[in-house]
C-alpha atoms as a PDB file:
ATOM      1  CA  UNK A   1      89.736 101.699  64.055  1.00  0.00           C
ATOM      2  CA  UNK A   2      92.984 104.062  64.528  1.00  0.00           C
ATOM      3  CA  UNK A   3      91.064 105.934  67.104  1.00  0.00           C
ATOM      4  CA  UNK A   4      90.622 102.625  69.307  1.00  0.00           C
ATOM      5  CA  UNK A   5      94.349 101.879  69.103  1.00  0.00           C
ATOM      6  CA  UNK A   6      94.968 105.388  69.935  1.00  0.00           C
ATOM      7  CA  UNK A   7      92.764 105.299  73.163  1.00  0.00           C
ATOM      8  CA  UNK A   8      93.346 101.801  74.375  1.00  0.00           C
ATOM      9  CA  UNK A   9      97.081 102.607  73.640  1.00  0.00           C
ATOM     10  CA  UNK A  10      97.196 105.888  76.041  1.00  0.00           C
ATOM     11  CA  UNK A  11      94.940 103.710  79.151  1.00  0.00           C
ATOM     12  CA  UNK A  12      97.503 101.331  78.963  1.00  0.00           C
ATOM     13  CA  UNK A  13     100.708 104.241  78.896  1.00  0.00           C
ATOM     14  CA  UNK A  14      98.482 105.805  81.905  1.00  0.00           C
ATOM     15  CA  UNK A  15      98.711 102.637  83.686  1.00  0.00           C
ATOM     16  CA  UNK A  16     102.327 101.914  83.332  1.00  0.00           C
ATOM     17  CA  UNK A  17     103.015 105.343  84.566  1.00  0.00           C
ATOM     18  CA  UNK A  18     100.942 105.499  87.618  1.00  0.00           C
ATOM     19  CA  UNK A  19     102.994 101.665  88.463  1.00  0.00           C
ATOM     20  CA  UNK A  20     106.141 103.286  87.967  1.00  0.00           C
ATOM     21  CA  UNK A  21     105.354 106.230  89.918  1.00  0.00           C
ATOM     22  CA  UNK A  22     103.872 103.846  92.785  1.00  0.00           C
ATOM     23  CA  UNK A  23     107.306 101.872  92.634  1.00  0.00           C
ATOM     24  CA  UNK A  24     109.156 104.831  92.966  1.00  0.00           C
ATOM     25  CA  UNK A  25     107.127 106.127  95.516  1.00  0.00           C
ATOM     26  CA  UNK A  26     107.377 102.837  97.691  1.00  0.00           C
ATOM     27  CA  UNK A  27     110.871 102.566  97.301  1.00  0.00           C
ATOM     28  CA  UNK A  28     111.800 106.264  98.457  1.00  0.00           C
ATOM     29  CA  UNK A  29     113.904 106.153 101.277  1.00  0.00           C
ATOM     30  CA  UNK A  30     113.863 109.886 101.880  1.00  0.00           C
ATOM     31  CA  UNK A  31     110.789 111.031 102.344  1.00  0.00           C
ATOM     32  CA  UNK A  32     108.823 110.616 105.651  1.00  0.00           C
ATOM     33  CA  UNK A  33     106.964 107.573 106.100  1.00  0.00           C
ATOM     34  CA  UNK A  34     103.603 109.431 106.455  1.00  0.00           C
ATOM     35  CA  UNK A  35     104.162 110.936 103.134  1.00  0.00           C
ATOM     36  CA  UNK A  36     104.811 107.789 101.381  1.00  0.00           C
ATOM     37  CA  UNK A  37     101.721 105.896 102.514  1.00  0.00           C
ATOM     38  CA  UNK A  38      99.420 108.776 101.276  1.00  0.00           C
ATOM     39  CA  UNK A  39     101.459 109.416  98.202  1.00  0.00           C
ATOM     40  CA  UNK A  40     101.112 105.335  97.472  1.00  0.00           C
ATOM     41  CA  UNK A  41      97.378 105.156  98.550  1.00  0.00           C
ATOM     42  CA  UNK A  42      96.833 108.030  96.350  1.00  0.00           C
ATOM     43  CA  UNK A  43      98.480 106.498  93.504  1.00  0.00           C
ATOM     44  CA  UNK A  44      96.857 103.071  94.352  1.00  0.00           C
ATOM     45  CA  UNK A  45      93.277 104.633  93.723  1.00  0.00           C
ATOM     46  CA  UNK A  46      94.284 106.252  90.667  1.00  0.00           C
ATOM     47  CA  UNK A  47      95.876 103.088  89.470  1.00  0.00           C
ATOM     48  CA  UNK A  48      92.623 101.163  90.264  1.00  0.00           C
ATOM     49  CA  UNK A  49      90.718 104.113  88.408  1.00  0.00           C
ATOM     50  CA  UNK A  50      92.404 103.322  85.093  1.00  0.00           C
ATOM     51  CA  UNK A  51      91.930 100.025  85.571  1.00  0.00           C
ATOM     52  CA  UNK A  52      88.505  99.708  85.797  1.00  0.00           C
ATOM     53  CA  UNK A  53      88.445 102.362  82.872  1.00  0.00           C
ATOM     54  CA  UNK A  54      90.396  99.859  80.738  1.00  0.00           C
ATOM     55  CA  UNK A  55      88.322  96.906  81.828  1.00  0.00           C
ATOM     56  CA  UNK A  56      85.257  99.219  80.342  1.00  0.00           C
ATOM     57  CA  UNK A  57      86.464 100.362  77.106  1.00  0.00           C
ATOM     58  CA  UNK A  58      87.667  96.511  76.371  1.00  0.00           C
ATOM     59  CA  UNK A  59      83.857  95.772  77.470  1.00  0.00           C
ATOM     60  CA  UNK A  60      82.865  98.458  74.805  1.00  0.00           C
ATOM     61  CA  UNK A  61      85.472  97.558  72.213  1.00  0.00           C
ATOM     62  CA  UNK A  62      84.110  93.723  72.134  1.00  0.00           C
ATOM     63  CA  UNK A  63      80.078  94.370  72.247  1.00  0.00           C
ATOM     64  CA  UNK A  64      81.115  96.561  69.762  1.00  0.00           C
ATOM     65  CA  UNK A  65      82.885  94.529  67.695  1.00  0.00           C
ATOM     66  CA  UNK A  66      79.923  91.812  67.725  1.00  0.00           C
ATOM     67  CA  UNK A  67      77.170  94.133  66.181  1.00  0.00           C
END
């Protein structure tokens, strides 16, 4: 069961570092505005990439845990 923790622990610290990094990015005030929207849509898709990834292993982690 550690190994769950372990994973579901690190999608979740992926997560809240790919928000913070989108907040940062979307609050910038010096960089050009160009840069920021591809920066944020970048970090958008990776944001919704871990999501869906969590969404799955939850899936996995509760057919699992009715066997």
């Amino acid at each position: 069961m550690r190994i769950i923790n372990i994973i579901t622990n690190e999608l979740i610290l992926k997560k809240q570092k790919l928000e913070n990094e989108l907040e940062r990015t979307l609050n910038s005030i010096n960089k050009p505005i160009d840069e920021t929207i591809e920066k944020s849509i970048e970090l958008v898709n990776k944001l919704s990439e871990v999501t869906n990834g969590i969404a799955v292993w939850e899936s996995y982690i509760n057919t699992e845990n009715k066997k």
